[in-house]
Protein backbone atom coordinates (compact mmCIF):
# COMPACT_ATOMS: atom_id res chain seq x y z
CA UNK A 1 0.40 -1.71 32.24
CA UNK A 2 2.89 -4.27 31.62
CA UNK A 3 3.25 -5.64 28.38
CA UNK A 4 1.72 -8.86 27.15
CA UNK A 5 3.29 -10.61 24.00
CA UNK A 6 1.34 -11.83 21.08
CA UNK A 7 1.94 -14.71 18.78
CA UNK A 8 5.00 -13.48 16.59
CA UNK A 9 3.08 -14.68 13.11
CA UNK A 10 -0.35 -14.06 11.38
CA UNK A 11 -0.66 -17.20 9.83
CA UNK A 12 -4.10 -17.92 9.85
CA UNK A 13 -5.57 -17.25 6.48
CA UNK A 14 -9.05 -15.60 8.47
CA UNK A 15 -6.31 -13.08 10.21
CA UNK A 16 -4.25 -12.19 6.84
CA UNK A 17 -7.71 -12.11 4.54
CA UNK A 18 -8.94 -9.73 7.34
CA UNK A 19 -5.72 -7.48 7.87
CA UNK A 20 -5.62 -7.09 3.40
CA UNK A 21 -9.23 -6.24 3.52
CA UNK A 22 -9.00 -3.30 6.51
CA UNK A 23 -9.46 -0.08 5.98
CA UNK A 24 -5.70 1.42 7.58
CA UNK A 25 -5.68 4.31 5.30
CA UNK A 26 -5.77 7.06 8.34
CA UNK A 27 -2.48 5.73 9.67
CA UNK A 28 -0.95 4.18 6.35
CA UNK A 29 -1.54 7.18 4.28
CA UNK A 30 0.31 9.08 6.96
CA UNK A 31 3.64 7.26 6.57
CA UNK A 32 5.24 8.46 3.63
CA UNK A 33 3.91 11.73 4.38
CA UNK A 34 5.73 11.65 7.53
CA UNK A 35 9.15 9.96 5.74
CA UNK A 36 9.39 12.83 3.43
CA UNK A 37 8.76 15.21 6.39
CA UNK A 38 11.70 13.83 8.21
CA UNK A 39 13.77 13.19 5.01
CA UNK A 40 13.67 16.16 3.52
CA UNK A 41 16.99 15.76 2.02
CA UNK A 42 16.37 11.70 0.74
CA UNK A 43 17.91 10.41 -1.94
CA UNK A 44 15.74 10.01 -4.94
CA UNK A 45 16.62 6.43 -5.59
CA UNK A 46 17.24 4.23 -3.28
CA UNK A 47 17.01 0.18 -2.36
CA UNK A 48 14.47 -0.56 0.14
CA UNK A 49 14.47 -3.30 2.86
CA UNK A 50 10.94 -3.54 4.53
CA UNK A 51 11.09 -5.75 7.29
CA UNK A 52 7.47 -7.60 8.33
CA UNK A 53 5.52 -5.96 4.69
CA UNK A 54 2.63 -7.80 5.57
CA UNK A 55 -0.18 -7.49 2.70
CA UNK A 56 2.47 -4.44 1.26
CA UNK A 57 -0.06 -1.72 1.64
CA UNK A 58 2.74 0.56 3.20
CA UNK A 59 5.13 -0.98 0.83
CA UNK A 60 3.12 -0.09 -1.91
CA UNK A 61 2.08 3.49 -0.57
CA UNK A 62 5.76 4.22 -0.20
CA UNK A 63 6.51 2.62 -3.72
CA UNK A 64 3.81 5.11 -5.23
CA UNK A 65 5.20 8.51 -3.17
CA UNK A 66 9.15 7.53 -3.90
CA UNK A 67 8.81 6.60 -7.65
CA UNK A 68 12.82 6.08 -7.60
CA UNK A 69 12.69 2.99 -4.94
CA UNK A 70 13.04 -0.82 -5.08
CA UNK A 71 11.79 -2.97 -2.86
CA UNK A 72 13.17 -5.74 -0.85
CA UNK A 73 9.95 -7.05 1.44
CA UNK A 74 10.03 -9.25 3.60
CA UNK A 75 7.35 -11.19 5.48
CA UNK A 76 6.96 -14.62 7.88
CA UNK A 77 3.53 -15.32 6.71
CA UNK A 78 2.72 -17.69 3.22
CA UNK A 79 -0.83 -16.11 4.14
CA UNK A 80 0.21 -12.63 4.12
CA UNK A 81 2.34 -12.51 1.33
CA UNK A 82 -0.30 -14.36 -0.82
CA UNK A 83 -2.28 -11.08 -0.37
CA UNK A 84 1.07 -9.15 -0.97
CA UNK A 85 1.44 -10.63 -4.57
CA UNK A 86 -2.03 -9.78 -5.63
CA UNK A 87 -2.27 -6.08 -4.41
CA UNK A 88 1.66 -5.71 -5.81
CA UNK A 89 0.24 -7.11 -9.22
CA UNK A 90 -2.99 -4.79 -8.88
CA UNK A 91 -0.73 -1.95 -8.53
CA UNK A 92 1.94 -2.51 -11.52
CA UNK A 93 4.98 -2.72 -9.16
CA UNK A 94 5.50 -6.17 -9.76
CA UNK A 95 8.97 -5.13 -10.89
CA UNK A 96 9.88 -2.83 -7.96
CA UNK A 97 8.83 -4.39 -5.07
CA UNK A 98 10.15 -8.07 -4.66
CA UNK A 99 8.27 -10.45 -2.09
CA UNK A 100 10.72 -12.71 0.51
CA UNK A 101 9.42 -15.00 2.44
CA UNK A 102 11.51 -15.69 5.58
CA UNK A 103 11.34 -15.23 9.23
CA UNK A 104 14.54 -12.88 10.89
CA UNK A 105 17.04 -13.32 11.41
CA UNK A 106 17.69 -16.17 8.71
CA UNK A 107 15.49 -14.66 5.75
CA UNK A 108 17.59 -14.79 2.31
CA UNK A 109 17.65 -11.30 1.87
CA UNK A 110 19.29 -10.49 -1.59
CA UNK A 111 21.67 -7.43 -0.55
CA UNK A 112 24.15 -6.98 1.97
CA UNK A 113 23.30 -3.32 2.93
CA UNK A 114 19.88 -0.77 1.94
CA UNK A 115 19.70 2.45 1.54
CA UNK A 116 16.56 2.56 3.63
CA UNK A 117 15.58 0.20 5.66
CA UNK A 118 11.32 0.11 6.74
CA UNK A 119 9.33 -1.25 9.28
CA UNK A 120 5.65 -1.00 9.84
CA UNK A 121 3.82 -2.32 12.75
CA UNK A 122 6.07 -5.15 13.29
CA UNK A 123 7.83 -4.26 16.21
CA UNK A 124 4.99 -4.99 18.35
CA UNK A 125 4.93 -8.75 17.12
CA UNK A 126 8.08 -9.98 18.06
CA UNK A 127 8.70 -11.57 21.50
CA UNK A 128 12.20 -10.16 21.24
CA UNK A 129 12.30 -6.67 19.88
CA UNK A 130 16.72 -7.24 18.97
CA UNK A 131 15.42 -9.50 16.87
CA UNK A 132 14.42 -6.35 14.57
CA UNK A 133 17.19 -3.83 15.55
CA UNK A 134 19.97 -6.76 15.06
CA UNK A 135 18.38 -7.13 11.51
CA UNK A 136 18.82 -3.40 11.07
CA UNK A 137 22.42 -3.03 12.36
CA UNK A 138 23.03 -6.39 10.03
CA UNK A 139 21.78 -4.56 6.41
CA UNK A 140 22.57 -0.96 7.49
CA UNK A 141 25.42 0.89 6.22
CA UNK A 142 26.96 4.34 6.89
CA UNK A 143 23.74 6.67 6.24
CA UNK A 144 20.70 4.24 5.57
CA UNK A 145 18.00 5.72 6.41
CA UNK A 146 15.36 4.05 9.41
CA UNK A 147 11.80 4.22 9.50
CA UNK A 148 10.20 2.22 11.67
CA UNK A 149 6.32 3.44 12.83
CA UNK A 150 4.52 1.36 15.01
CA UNK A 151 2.02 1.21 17.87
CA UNK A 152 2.47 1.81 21.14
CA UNK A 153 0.95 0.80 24.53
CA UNK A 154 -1.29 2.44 26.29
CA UNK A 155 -1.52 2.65 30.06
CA UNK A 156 -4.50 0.30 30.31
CA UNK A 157 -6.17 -2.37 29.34
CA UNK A 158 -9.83 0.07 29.10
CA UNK A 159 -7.63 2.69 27.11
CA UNK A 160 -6.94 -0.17 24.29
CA UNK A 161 -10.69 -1.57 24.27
CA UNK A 162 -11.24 2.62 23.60
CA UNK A 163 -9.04 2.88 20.95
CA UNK A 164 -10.80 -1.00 19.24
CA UNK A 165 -13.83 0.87 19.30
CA UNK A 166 -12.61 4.51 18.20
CA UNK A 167 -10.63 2.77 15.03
CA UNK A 168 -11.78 -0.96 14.61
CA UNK A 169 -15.42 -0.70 15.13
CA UNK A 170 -16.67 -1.68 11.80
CA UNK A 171 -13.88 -4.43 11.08
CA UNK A 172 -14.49 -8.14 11.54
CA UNK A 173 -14.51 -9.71 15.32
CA UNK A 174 -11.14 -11.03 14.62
CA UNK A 175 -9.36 -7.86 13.16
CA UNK A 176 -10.98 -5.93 16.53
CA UNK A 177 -9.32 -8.94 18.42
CA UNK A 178 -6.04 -8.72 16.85
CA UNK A 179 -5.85 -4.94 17.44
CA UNK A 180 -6.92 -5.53 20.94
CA UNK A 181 -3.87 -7.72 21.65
CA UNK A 182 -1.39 -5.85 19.18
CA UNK A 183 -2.21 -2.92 21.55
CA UNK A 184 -1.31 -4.74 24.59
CA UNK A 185 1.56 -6.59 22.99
CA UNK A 186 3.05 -2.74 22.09
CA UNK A 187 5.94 -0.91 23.49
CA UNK A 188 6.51 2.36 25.23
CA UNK A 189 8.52 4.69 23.80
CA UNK A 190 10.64 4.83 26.74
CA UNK A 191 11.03 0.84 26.37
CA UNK A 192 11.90 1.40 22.72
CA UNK A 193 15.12 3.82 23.51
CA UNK A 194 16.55 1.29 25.63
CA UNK A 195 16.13 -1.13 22.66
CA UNK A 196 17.73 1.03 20.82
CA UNK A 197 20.55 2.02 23.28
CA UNK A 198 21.11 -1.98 24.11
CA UNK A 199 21.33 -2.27 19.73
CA UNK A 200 23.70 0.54 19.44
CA UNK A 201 21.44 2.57 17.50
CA UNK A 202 21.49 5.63 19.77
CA UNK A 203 21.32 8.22 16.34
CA UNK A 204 17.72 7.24 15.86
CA UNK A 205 15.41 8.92 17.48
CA UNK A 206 11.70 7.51 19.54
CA UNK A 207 8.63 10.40 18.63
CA UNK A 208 5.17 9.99 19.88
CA UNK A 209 3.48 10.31 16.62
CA UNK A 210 -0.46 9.47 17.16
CA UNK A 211 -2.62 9.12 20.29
CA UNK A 212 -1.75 5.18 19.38
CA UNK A 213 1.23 5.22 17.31
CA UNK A 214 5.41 6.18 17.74
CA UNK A 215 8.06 6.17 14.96
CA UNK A 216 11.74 5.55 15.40
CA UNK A 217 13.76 7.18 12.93
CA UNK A 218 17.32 8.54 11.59
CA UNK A 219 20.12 7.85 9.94
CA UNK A 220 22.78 5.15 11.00
């Protein structure tokens, strides 16, 4: 199934009230689990860029599992990163995790290199996927760390309506809708090491980690 590209930005407030409000824990819960898994040997402190935070629940989950980590995150969205500041406050990391607003590249990120840099299903968004792995190469220095999970296509357009219903059922029309076309607007993993070879980021590594998910990962 060929890919078809979404728009770039949740801007709506309906999408980002929707997004704050679902319940992601299966797959978010799973992420630092999964980063301490393949970073066995992480430092424990380190300054975090998170690239497309969205509402911060991963941002947040990984603030909570690396208690050493700061926070650079960074989101398009005035929407989204209302939501951000509120569940940030909620969760007393107010100091540690510091909300940007700013599209890439061009977002005034306040450090010239990270320690780790994060991405969570933002890939998928972007029209042009360099877009991301420029920004990486950009703030990256010699051993950052790279996390990026993210969803990946499947090979139809009934497999994705399967997965809406197996994992979105209960949500709200929209959120189904949005997952729907997040699916379709995905990449293969196959598609994602050719990214990564045309970035120059051939030390990370592409693993199928979910029946809907992959995660790119490794050092630079």
């Amino acid at each position: 199934m060929k890919r078809v590209v979404e728009p770039e930005l949740m801007s709506a407030e309906e999408q980002a009230q929707a997004y704050a409000k679902a319940d992601f824990a299966a797959a978010h819960s799973s992420y630092p689990k999964l980063f301490a898994e393949k970073f066995p040997r992480r430092p424990k402190r380190a300054t975090v860029l998170d690239l497309g935070c969205g509402p911060c629940d991963v941002t947040i989950r990984f603030a909570k599992a690396n208690p050493g980590y700061t926070f650079h995150a960074v989101d398009g969205s005035v929407a989204m990163l209302r939501h951000a500041r509120h569940a940030v406050k909620a969760a007393s990391l107010s100091r540690r995790i510091k909300l940007i607003e700013g599209f890439i590249p061009g977002a005034q990120i306040p450090q010239r290199s990270y320690d780790v840099i994060l991405s969570s299903s933002f890939l998928h968004h972007l029209h042009d996927p360099q877009v991301l792995w420029q920004t990486v190469r950009q703030y990256a220095k010699r051993g950052t760390i790279v996390f990026v999970p993210d969803l990946r296509r499947p090979p139809s357009c009934a497999k994705a309506r399967d997965f809406v219903r197996k994992y979105s059922g209960g949500e709200p029309e929209i959120l189904c809708r949005d997952f729907y076309n997040s699916l379709l607007a995905a990449f293969t993993p196959a598609e994602v090491r050719k990214q990564l070879k045309q970035a120059g980021l051939n030390t990370l590594n592409v693993e199928i980690v979910s029946d809907r998910h992959l995660l790119v990962f490794g050092w630079v």
